[in-house]
Protein backbone atom coordinates (compact mmCIF):
# COMPACT_ATOMS: atom_id res chain seq x y z
CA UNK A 1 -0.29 -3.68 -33.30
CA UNK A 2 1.66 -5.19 -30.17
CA UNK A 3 0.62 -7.83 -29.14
CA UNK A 4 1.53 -10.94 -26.16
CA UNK A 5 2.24 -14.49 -27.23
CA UNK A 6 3.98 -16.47 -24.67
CA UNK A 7 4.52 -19.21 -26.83
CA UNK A 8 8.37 -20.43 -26.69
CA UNK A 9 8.42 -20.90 -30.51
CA UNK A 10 6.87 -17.35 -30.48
CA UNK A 11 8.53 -15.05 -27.93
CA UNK A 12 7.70 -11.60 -29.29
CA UNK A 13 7.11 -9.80 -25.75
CA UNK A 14 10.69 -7.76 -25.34
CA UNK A 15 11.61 -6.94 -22.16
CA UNK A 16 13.94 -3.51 -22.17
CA UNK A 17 15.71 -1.67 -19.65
CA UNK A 18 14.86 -2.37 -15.82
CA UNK A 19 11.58 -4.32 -16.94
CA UNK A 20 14.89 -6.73 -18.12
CA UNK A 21 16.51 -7.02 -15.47
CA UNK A 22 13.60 -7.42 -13.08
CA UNK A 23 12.54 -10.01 -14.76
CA UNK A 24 15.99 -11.87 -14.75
CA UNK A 25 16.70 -10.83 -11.47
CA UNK A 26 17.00 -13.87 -8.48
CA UNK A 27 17.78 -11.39 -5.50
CA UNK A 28 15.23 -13.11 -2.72
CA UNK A 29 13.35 -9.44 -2.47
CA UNK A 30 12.90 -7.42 -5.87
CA UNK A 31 10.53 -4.71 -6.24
CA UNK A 32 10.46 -2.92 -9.95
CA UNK A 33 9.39 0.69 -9.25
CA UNK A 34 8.36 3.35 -11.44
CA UNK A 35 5.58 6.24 -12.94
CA UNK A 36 2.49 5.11 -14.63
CA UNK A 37 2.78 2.92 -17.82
CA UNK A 38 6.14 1.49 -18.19
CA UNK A 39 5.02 -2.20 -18.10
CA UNK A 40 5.71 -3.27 -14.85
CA UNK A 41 2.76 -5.25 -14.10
CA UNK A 42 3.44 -6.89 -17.84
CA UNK A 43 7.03 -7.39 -16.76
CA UNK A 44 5.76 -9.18 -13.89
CA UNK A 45 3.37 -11.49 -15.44
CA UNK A 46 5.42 -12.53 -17.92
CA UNK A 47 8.21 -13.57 -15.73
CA UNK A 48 5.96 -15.72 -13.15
CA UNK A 49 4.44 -16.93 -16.45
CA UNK A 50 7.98 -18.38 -17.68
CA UNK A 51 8.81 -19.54 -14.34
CA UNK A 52 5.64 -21.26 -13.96
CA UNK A 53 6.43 -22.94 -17.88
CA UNK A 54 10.38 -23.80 -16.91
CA UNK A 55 9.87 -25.06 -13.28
CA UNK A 56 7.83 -28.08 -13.22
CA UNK A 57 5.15 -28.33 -10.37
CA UNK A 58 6.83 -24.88 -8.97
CA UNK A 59 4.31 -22.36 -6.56
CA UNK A 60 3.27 -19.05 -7.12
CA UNK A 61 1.44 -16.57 -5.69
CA UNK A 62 -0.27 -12.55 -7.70
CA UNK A 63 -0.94 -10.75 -4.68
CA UNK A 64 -2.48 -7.64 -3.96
CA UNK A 65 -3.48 -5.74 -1.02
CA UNK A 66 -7.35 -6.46 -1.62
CA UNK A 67 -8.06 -9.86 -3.27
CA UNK A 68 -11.20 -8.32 -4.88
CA UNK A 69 -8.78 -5.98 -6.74
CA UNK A 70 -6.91 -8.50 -8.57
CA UNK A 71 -9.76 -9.18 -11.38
CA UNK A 72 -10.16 -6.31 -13.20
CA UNK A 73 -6.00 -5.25 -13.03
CA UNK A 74 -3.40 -7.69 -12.71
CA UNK A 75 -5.23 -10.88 -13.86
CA UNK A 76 -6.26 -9.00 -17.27
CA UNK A 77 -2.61 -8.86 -18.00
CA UNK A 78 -1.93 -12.08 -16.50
CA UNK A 79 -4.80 -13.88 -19.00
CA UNK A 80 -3.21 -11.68 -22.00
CA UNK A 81 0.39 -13.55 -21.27
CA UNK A 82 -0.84 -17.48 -20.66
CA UNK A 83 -1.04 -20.02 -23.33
CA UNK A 84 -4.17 -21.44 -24.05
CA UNK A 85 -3.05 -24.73 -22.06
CA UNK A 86 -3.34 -23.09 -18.75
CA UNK A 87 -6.28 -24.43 -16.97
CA UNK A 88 -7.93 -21.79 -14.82
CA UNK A 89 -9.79 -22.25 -11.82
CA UNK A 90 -12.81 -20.43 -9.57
CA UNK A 91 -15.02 -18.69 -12.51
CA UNK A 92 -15.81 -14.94 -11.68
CA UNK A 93 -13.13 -14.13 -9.27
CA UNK A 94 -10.37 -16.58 -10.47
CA UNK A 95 -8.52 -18.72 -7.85
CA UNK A 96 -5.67 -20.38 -9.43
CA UNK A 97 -4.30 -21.05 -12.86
CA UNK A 98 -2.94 -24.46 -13.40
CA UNK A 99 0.00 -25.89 -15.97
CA UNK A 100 0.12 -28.84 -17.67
CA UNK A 101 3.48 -29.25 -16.15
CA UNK A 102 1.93 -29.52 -12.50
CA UNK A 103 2.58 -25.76 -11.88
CA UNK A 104 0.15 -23.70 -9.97
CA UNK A 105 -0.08 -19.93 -9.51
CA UNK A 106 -2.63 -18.89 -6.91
CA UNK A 107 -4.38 -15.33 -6.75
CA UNK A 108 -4.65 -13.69 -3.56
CA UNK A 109 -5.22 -10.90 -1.05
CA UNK A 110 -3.91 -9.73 2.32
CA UNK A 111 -7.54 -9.33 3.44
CA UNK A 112 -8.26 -12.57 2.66
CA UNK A 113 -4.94 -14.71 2.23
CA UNK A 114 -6.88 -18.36 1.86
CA UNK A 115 -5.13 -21.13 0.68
CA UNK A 116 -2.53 -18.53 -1.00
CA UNK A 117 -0.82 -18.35 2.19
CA UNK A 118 -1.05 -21.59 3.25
CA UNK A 119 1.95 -22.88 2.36
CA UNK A 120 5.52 -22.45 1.35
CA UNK A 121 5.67 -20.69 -2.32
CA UNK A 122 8.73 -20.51 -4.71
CA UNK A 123 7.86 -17.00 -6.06
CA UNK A 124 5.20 -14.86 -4.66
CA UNK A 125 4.50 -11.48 -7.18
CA UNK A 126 2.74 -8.24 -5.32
CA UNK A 127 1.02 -6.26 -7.67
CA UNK A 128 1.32 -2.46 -6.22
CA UNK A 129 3.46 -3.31 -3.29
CA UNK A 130 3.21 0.46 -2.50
CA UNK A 131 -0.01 -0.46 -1.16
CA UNK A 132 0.76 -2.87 1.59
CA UNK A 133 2.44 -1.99 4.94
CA UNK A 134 5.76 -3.52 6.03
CA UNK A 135 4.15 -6.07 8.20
CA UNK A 136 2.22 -7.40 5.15
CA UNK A 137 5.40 -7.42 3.08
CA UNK A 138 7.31 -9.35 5.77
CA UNK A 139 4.52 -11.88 6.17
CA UNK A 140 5.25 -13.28 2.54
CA UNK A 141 9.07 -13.51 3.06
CA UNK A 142 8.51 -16.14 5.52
CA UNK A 143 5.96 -17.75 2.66
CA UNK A 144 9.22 -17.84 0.24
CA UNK A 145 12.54 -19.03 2.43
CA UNK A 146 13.11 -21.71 -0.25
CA UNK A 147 11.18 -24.60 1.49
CA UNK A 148 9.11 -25.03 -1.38
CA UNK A 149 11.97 -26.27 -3.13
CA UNK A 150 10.43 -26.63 -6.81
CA UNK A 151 13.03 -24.20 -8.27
CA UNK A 152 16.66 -23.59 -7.90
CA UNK A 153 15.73 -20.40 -6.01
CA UNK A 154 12.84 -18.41 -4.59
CA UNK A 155 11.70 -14.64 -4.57
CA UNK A 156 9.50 -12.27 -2.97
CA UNK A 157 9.12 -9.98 -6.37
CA UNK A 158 6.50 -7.11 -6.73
CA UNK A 159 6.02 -4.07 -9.41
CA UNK A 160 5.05 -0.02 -7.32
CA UNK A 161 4.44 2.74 -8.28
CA UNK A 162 6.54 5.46 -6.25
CA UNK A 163 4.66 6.60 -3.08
CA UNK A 164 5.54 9.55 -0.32
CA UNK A 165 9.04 10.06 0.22
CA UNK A 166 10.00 8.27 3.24
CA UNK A 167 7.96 5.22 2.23
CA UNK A 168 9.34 1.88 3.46
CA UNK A 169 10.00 0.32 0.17
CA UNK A 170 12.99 2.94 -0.34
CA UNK A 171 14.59 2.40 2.84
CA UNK A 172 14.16 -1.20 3.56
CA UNK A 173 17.94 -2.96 3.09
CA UNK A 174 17.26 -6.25 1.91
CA UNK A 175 15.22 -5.28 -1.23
CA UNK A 176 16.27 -4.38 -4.44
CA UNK A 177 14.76 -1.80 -5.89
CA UNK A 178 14.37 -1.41 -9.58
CA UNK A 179 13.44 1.88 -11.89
CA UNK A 180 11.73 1.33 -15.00
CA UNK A 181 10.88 4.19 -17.95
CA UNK A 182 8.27 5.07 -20.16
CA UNK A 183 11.00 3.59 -22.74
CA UNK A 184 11.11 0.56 -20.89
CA UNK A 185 6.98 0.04 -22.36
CA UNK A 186 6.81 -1.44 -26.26
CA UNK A 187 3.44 -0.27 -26.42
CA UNK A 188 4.41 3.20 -26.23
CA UNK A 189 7.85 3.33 -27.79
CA UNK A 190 9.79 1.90 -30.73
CA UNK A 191 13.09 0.12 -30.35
CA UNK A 192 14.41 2.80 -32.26
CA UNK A 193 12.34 5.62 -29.08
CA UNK A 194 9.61 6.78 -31.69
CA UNK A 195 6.46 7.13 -29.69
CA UNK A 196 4.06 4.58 -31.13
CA UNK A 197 0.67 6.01 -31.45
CA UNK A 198 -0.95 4.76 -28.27
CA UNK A 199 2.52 6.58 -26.57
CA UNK A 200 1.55 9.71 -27.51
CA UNK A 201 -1.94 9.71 -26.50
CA UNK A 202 -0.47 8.23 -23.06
CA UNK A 203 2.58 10.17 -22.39
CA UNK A 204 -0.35 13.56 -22.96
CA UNK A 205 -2.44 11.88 -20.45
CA UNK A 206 0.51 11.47 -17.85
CA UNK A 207 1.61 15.03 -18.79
CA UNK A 208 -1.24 17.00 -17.86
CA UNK A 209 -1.37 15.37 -14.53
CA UNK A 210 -0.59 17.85 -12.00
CA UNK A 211 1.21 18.11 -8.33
CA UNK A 212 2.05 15.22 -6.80
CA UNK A 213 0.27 12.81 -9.44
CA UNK A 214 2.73 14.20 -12.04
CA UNK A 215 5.86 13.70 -9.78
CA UNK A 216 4.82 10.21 -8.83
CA UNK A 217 2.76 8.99 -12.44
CA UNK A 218 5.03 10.75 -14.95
CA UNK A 219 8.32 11.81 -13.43
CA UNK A 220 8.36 8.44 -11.25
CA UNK A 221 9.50 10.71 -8.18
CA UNK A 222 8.83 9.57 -4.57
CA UNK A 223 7.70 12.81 -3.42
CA UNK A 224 5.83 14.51 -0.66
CA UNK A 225 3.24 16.78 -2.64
CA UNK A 226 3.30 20.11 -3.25
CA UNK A 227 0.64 22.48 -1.26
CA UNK A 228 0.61 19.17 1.49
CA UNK A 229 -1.73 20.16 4.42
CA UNK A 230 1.00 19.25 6.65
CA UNK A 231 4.24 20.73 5.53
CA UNK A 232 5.43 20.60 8.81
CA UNK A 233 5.51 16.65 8.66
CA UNK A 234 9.32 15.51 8.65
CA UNK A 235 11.57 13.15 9.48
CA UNK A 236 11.72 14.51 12.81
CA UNK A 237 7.92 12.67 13.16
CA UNK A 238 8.96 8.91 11.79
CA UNK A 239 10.52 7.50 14.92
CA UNK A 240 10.28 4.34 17.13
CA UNK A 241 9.33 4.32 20.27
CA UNK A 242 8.74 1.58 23.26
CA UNK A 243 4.62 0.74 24.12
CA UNK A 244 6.60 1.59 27.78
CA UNK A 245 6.91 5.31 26.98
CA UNK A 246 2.88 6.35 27.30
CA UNK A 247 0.30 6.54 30.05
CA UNK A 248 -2.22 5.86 28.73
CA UNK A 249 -3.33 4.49 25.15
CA UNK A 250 -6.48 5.29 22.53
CA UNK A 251 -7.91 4.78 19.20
CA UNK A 252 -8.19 6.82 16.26
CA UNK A 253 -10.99 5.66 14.08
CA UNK A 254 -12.85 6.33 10.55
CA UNK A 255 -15.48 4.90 9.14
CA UNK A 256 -14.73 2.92 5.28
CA UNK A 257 -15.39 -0.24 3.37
CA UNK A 258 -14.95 0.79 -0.60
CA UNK A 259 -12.72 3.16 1.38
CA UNK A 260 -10.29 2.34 4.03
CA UNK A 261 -11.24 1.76 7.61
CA UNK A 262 -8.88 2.87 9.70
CA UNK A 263 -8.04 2.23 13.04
CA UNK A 264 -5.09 3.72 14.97
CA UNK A 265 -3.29 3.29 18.16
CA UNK A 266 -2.02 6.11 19.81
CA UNK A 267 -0.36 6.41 23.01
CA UNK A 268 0.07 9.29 25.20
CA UNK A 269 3.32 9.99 27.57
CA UNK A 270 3.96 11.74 30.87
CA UNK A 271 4.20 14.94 29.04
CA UNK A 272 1.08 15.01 26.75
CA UNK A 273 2.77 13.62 23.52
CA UNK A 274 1.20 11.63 21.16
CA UNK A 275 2.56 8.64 19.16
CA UNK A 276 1.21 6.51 16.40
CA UNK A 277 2.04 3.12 17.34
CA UNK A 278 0.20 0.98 14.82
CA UNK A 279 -2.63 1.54 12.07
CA UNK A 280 -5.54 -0.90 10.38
CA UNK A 281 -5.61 0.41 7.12
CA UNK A 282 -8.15 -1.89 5.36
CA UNK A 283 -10.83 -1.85 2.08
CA UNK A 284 -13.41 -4.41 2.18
CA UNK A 285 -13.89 -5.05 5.65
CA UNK A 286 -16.93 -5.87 7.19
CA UNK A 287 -17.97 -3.42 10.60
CA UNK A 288 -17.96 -6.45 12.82
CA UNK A 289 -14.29 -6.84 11.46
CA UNK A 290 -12.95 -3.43 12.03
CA UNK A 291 -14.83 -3.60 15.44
CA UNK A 292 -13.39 -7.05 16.11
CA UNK A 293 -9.72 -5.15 15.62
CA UNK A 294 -10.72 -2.30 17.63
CA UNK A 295 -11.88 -4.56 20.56
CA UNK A 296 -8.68 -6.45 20.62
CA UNK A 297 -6.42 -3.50 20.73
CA UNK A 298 -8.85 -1.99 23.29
CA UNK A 299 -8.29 -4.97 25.78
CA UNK A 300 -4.56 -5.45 24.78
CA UNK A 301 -3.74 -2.28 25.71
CA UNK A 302 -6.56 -0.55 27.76
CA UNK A 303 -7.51 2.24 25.46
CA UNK A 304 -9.61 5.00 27.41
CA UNK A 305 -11.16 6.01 24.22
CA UNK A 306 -11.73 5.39 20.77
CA UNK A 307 -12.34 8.66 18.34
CA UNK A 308 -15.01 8.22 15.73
CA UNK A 309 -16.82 10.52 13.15
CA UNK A 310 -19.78 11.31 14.76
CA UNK A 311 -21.84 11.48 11.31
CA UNK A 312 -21.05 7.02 12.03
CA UNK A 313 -23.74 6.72 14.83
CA UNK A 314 -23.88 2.61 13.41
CA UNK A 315 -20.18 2.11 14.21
CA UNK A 316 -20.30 4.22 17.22
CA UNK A 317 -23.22 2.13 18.33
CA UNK A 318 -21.32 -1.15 17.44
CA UNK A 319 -18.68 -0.52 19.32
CA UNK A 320 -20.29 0.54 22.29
CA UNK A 321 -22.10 -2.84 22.60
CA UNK A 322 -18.52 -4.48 22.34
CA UNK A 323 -17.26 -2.22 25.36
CA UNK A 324 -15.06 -0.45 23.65
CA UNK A 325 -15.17 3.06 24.84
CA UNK A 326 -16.40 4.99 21.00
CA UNK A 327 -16.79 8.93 21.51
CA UNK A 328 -18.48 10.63 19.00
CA UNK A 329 -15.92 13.84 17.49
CA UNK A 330 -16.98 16.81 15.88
CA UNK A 331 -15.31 20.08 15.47
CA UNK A 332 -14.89 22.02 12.47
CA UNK A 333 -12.25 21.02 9.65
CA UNK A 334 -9.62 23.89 9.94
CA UNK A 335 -9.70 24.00 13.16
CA UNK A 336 -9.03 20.07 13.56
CA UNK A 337 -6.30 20.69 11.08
CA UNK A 338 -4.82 23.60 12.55
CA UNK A 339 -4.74 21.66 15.71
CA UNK A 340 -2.86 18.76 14.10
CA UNK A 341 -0.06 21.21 12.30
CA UNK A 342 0.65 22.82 15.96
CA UNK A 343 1.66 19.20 17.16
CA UNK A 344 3.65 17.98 14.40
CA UNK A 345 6.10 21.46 14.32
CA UNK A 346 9.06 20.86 16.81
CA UNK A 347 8.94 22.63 19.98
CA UNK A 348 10.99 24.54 21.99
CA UNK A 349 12.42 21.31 23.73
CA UNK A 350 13.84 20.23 20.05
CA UNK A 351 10.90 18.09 19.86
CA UNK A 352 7.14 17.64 18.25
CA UNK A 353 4.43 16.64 20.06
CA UNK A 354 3.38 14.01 17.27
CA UNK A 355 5.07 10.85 15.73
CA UNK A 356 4.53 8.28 13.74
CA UNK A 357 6.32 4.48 13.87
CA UNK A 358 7.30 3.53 10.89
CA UNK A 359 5.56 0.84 10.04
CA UNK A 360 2.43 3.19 9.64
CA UNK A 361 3.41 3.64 5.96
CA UNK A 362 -0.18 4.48 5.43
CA UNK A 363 -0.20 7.38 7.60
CA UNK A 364 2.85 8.78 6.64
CA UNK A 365 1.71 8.16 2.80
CA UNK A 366 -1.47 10.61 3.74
CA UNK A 367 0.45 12.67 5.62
CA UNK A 368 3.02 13.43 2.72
CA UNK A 369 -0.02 13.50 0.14
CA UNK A 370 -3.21 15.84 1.68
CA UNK A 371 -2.97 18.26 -0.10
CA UNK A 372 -5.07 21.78 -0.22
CA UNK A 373 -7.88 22.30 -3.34
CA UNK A 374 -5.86 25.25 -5.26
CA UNK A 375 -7.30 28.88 -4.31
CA UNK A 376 -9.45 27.49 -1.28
CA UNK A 377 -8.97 27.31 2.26
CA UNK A 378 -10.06 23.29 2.25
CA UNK A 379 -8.09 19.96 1.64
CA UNK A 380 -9.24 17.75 -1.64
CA UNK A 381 -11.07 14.93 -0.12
CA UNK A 382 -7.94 12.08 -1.07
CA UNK A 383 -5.76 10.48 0.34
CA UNK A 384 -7.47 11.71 3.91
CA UNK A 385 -8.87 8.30 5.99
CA UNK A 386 -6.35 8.50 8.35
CA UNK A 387 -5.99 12.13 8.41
CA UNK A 388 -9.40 12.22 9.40
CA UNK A 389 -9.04 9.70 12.03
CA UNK A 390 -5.89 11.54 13.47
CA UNK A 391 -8.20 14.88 13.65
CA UNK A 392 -10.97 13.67 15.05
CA UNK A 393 -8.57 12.12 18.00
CA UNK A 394 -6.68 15.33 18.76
CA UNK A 395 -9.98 17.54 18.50
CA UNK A 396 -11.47 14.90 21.03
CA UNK A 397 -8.64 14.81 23.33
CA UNK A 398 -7.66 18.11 23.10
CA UNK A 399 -7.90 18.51 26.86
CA UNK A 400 -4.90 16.41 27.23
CA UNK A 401 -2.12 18.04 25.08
CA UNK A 402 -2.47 21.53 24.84
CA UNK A 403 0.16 23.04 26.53
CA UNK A 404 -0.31 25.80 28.96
């Protein structure tokens, strides 16, 4: 049976393939991408683990989107790869791990960054970097510029697994992107590429996945799914534009805590269209939080209306009482959907009359995801918080953008 000992008089954890070279690699920004199972989070662990041992009284950082996450994922393979001399701190939910050396590796979240963010770290390690927007990956470069200083270099690493096609991790310059296999995993293959027992009853798993979970979890594709909702989406909808180009501004809202909540701001120009500037895409957030967002966005940029489920009277309410301008939306699925498809197509001007920045990688994730339940005139209920947000802002606003 395979099995982890990190000892140095004991190495028998084999890195192969691009779960190698990741784990080698110095290039300041490294991400190691690829389907389900391969051993990328393993890959990971073992390599801040080593740094951690070599580096005396270096600073890391595991990192995920949600710190409440982290227990039951990363840090299970993280306490299967330490020696037994690693003194770990904060019970329950685990706060650091310390090394008789003087290392430390924190654990963290984005929601709730704490005293992992605090100061300069040699390596930080973002488990599913897929999850976190651009702004949150940018935020820990400036946490790893080499200030730290207790290692001959430092890295912003992280291990994904692929996303929609135009996500930012493929298209972002400065980061290296790495591809691991299923052949890359020891637990599923022999040196010699003989399944091991455990591979076959995971490589059946991954293959009777279907649609876009087989492209992304088995084939390792960054793909838009098949049967998407919004086929029309393109790259003619992921553009940039100035805060000077709209009229008037508003907020696009659902409800979530296990969840999402979502919040996004979306501007309106002199000729009706509307552009998704920025999006709050959070789990784990408290109402008064996502309120809190929603009233400084409201004030920053005088939104004359903020969308919301109307089946959330509490947020609704909550908002109100924080004068920000909440409408309750209704209308009927399709047609909200419908609605949504008309905007995105290009016009007769060359143009759509809905785009998306960039940075939104959450809404162009969903976009390039919703997909429709097979045989019925309905989308599955994934991968749809900001879908739902975006309908129930154009079935609110409707007034303002249909075209005569």
């Amino acid at each position: 049976m395979y099995t982890i000992k990190s000892t140095h008089d004991n190495p028998s954890y084999q890195a192969r393939g691009a779960c190698q070279e990741f784990i080698y690699s110095r290039e300041h920004e490294t991400i190691l991408s690829g389907p389900s199972e391969t051993g990328k989070t393993l890959a990971a662990c073992w390599k801040i683990h080593t740094l951690a041992t070599k580096y005396h009284g270096s600073q890391i950082a595991i990192v995920r989107k949600v710190a409440a996450d982290l227990q039951g994922t990363v840090l299970q393979t993280f306490d299967k790869v330490i020696n037994p001399d690693v003194r770990i701190y904060g019970g329950e939910r685990v706060e650091k791990y310390i090394y008789p050396n003087g290392s430390v590796i924190w654990t963290g979240g984005m929601d709730h960054p704490g005293k992992v963010l605090s100061g300069e770290r040699d390596v930080i390690y973002v488990c599913q970097a897929e999850q976190l927007a651009l702004d949150d990956w940018e935020t820990l470069t400036i946490r790893t510029t080499g200030r730290a200083a207790n290692m001959p270099y430092s890295q912003l690493i992280g291990d994904c697994n692929p996303g929609g096609s135009r996500h930012w991790i493929r298209t972002r310059g400065s980061l290296k992107l790495l591809r691991s296999k299923h052949t890359d995993n020891p637990t599923l293959y022999d040196e010699d590429g003989t399944l091991t027992e455990r591979g076959k009853r995971t490589m059946e798993a991954l293959k009777s996945l279907t649609g876009v979970r087989y492209q992304r979890l088995y084939l390792g594709e960054w793909a838009t799914a098949e049967g998407a909702v919004y086929d029309q989406f393109g790259q003619h909808n992921v553009i940039t534009r100035p805060e000077t180009d709209f009229q008037s501004f508003g907020l696009a809202c659902d409800e979530g805590y296990t969840n999402p909540a979502v919040i996004l701001l979306v501007g309106r120009d002199s000729d009706g269209r509307l552009h998704i500037l920025k999006e709050y895409y959070e789990r784990g957030k408290l109402q008064s939080e996502v309120v809190l967002q929603a009233k400084a966005w409201t004030d920053l940029h005088g939104c004359n209306t903020a969308a919301v489920d109307a089946a959330a009277a509490g947020l609704i309410a909550d908002m109100r009482n924080n004068g920000i301008p909440a409408r309750p939306a209704k209308g009927r699925v399709l047609d909200g959907i419908h609605a949504v498809q008309d905007l995105l197509k290009i016009q007769d001007d060359g143009k759509p009359r809905l785009t998306v920045d960039p940075s939104c990688v959450n809404v162009i994730n969903e976009f390039e995801s919703y997909v429709w339940r097979p045989e019925k005139d309905e989308p599955i209920k994934e991968n749809d918080h900001a879908m739902d947000a975006i309908r129930y802002y154009v079935d609110l606003t409707a007034h303002q953008w249909v075209m005569s």
